[in-house]
PDB file of N, CA and C in Angstrom:
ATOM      1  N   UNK A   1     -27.016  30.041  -5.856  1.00  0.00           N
ATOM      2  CA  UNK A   1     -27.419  28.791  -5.250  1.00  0.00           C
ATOM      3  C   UNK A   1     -26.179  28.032  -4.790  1.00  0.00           C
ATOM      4  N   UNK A   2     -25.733  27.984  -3.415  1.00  0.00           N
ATOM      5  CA  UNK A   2     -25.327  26.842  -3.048  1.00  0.00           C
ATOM      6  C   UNK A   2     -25.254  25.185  -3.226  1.00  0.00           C
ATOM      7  N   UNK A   3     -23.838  24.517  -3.769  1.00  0.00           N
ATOM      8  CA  UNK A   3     -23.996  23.475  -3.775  1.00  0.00           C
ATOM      9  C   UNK A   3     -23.025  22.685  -3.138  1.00  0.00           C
ATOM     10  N   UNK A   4     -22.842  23.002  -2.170  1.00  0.00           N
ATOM     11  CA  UNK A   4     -21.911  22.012  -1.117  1.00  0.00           C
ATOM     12  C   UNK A   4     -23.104  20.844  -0.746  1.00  0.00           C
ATOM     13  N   UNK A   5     -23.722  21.088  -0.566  1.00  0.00           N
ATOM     14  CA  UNK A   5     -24.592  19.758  -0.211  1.00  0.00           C
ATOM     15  C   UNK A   5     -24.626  18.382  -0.839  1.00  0.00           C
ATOM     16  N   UNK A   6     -24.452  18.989  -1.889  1.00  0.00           N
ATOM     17  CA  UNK A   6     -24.524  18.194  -3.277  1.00  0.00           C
ATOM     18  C   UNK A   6     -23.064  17.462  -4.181  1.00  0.00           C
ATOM     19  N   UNK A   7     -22.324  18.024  -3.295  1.00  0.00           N
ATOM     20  CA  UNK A   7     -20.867  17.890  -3.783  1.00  0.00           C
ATOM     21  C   UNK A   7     -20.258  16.436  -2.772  1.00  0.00           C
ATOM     22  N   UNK A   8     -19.749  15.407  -3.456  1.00  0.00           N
ATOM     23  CA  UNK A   8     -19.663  14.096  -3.434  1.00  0.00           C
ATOM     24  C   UNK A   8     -17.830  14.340  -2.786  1.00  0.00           C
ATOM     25  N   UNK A   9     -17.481  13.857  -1.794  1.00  0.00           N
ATOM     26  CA  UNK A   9     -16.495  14.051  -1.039  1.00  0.00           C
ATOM     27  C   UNK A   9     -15.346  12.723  -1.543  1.00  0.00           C
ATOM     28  N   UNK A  10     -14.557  12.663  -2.261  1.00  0.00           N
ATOM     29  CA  UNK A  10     -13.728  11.282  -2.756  1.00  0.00           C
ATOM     30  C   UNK A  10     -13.416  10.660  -1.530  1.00  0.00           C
ATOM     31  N   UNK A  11     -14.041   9.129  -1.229  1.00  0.00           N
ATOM     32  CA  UNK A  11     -13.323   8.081  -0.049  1.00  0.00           C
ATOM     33  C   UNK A  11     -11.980   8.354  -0.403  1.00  0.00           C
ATOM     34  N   UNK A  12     -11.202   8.219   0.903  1.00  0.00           N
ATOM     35  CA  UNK A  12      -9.792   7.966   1.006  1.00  0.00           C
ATOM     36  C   UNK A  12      -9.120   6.683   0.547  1.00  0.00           C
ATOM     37  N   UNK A  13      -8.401   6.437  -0.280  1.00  0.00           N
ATOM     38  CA  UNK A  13      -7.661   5.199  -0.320  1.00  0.00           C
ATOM     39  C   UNK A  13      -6.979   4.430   0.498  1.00  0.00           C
ATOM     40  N   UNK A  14      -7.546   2.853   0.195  1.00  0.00           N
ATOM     41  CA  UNK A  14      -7.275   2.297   1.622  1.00  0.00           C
ATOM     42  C   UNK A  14      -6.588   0.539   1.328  1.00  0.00           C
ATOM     43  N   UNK A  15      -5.611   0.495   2.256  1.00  0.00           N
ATOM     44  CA  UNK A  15      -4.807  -0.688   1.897  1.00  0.00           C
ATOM     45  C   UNK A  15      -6.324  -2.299   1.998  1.00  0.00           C
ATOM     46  N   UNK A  16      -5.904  -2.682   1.692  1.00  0.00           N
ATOM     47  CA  UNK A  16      -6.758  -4.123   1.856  1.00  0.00           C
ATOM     48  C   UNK A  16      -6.399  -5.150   2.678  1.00  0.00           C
ATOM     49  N   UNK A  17      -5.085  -5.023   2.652  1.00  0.00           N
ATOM     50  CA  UNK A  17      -4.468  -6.085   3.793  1.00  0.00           C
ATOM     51  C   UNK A  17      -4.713  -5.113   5.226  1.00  0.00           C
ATOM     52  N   UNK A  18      -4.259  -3.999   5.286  1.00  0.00           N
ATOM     53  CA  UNK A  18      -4.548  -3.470   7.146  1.00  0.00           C
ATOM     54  C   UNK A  18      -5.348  -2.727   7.201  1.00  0.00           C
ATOM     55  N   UNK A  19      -6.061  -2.015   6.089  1.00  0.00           N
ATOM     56  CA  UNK A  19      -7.266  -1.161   6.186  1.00  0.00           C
ATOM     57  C   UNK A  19      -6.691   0.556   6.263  1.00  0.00           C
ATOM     58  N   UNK A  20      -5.523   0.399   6.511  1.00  0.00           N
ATOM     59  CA  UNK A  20      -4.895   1.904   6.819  1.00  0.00           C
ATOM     60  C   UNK A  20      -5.082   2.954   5.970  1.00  0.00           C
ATOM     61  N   UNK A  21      -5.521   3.681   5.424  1.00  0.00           N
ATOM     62  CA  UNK A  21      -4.949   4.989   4.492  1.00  0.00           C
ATOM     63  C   UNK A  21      -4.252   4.803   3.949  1.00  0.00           C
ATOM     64  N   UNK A  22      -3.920   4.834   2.565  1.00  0.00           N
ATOM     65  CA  UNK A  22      -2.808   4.878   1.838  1.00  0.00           C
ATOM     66  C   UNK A  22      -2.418   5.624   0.879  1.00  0.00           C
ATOM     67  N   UNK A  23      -1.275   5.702   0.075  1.00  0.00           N
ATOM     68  CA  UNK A  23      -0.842   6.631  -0.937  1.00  0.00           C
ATOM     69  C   UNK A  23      -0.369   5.298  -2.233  1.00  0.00           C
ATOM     70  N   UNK A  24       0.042   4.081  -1.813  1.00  0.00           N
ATOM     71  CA  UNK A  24       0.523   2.879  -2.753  1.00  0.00           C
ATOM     72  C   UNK A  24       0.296   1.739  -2.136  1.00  0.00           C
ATOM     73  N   UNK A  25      -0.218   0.854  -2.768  1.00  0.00           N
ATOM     74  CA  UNK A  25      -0.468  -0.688  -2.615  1.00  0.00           C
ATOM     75  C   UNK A  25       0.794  -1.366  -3.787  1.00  0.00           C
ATOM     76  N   UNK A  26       1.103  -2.400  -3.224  1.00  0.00           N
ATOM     77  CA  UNK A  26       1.801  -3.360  -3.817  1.00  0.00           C
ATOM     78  C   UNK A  26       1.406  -4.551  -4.126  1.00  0.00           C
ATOM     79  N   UNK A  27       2.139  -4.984  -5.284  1.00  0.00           N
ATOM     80  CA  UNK A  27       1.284  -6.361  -5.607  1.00  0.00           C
ATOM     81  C   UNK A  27       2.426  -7.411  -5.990  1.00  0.00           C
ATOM     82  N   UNK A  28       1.745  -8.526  -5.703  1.00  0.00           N
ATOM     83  CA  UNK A  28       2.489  -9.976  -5.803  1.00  0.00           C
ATOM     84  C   UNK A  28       2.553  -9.948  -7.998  1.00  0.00           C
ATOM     85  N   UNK A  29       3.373  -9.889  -8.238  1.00  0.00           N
ATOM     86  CA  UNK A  29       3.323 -10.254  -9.657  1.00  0.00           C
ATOM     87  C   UNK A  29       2.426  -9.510 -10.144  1.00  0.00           C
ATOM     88  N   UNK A  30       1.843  -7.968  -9.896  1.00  0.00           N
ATOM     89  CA  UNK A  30       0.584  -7.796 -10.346  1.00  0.00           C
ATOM     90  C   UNK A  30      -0.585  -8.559 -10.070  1.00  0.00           C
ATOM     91  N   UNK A  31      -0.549  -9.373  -9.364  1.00  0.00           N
ATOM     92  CA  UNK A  31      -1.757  -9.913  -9.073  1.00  0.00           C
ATOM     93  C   UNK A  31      -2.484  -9.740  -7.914  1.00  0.00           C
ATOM     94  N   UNK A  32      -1.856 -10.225  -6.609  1.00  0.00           N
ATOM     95  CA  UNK A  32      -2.892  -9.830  -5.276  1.00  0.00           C
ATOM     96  C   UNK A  32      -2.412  -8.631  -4.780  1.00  0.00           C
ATOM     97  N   UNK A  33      -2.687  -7.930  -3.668  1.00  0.00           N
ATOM     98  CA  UNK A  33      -2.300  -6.914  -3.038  1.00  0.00           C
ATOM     99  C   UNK A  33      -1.759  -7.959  -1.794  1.00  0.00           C
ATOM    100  N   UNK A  34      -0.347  -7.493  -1.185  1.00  0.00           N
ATOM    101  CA  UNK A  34       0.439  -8.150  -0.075  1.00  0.00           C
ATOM    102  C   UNK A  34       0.186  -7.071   0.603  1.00  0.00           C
ATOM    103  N   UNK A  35       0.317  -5.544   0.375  1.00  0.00           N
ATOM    104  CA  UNK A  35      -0.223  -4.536   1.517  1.00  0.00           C
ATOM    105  C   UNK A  35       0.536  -3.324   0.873  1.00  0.00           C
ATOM    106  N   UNK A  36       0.652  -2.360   1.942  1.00  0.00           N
ATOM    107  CA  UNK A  36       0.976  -0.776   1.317  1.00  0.00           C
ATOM    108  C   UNK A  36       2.204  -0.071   1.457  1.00  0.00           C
ATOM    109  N   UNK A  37       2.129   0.831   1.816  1.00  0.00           N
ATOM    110  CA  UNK A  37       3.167   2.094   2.317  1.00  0.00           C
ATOM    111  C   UNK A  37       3.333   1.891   3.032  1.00  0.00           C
ATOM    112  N   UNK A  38       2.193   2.102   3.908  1.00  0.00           N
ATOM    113  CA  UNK A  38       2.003   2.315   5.551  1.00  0.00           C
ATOM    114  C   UNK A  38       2.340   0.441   6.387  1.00  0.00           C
ATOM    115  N   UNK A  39       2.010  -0.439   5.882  1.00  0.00           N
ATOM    116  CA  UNK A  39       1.916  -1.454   6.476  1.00  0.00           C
ATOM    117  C   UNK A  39       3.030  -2.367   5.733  1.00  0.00           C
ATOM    118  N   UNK A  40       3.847  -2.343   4.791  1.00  0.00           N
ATOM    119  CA  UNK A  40       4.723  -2.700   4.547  1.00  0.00           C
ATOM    120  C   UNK A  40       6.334  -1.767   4.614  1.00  0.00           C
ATOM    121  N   UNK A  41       7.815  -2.734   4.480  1.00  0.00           N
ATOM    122  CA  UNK A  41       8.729  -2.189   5.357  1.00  0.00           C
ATOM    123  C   UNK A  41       9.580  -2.579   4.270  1.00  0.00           C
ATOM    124  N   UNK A  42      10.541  -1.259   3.530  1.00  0.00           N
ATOM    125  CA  UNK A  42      11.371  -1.431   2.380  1.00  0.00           C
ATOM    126  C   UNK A  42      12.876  -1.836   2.839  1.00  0.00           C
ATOM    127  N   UNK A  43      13.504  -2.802   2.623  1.00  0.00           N
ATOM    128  CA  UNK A  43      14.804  -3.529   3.081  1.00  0.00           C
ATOM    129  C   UNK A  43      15.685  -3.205   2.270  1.00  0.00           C
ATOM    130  N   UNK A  44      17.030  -2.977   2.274  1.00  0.00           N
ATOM    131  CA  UNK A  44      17.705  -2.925   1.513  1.00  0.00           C
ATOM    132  C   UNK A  44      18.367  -4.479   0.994  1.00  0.00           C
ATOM    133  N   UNK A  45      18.294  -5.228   0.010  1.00  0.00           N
ATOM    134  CA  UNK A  45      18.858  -6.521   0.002  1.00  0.00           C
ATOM    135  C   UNK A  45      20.530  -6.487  -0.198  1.00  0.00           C
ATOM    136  N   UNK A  46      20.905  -5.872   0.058  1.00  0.00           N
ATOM    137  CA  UNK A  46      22.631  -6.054   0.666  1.00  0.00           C
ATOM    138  C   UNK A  46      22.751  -6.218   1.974  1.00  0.00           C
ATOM    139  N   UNK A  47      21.642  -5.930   2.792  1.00  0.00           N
ATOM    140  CA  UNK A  47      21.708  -5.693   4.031  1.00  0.00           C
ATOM    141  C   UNK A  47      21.126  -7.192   4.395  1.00  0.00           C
ATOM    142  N   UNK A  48      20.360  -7.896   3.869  1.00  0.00           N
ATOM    143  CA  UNK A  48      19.521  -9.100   4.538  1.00  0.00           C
ATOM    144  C   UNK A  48      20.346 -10.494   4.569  1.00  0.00           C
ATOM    145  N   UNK A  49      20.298 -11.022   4.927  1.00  0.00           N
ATOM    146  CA  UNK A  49      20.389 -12.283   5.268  1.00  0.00           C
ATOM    147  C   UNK A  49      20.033 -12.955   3.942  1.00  0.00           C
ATOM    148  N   UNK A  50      19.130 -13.458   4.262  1.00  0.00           N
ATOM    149  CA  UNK A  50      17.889 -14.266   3.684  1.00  0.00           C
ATOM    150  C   UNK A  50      17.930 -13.858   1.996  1.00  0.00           C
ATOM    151  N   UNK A  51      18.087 -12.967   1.333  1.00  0.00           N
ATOM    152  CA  UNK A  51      18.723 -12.572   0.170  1.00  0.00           C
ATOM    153  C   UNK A  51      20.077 -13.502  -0.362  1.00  0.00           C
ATOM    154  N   UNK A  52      20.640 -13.780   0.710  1.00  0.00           N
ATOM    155  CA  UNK A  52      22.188 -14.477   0.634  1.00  0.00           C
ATOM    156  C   UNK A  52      22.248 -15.528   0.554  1.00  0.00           C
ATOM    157  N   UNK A  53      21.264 -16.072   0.982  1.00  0.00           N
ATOM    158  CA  UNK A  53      21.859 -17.612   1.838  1.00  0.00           C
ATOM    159  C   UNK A  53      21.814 -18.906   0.874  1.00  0.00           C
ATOM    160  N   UNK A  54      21.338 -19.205  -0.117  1.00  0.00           N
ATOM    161  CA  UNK A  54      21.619 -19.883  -1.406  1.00  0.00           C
ATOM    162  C   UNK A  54      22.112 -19.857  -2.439  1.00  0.00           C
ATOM    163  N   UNK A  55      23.284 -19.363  -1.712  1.00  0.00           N
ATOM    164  CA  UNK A  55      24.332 -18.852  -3.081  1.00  0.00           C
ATOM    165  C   UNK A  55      25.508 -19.220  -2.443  1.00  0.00           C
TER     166      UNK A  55
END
């Protein structure tokens, strides 16, 4: 007996802030989701500005 019919396919994981596919979500303090992999952009902070400027 065949049971592909019957076999439940796992939804893809999906960011909340852009809706994209994802592999990791990030969160504010553990608390909200700010967005993912795909829709967020990793900086190096030696490199930024804005890291610096109150000091």
């Amino acid at each position: 007996m065949e049971r592909f019919g019957s076999l439940r396919q796992e939804e893809e994981p999906t960011c909340p802030v852009c809706g994209a596919a994802c592999e990791s979500i990030y969160k504010y303090k553990g608390l909200d989701a700010v967005g993912s992999d795909r829709c967020l952009k990793r900086s190096d902070a030696w490199e930024e500005e804005t890291c610096r400027e109150n000091r």
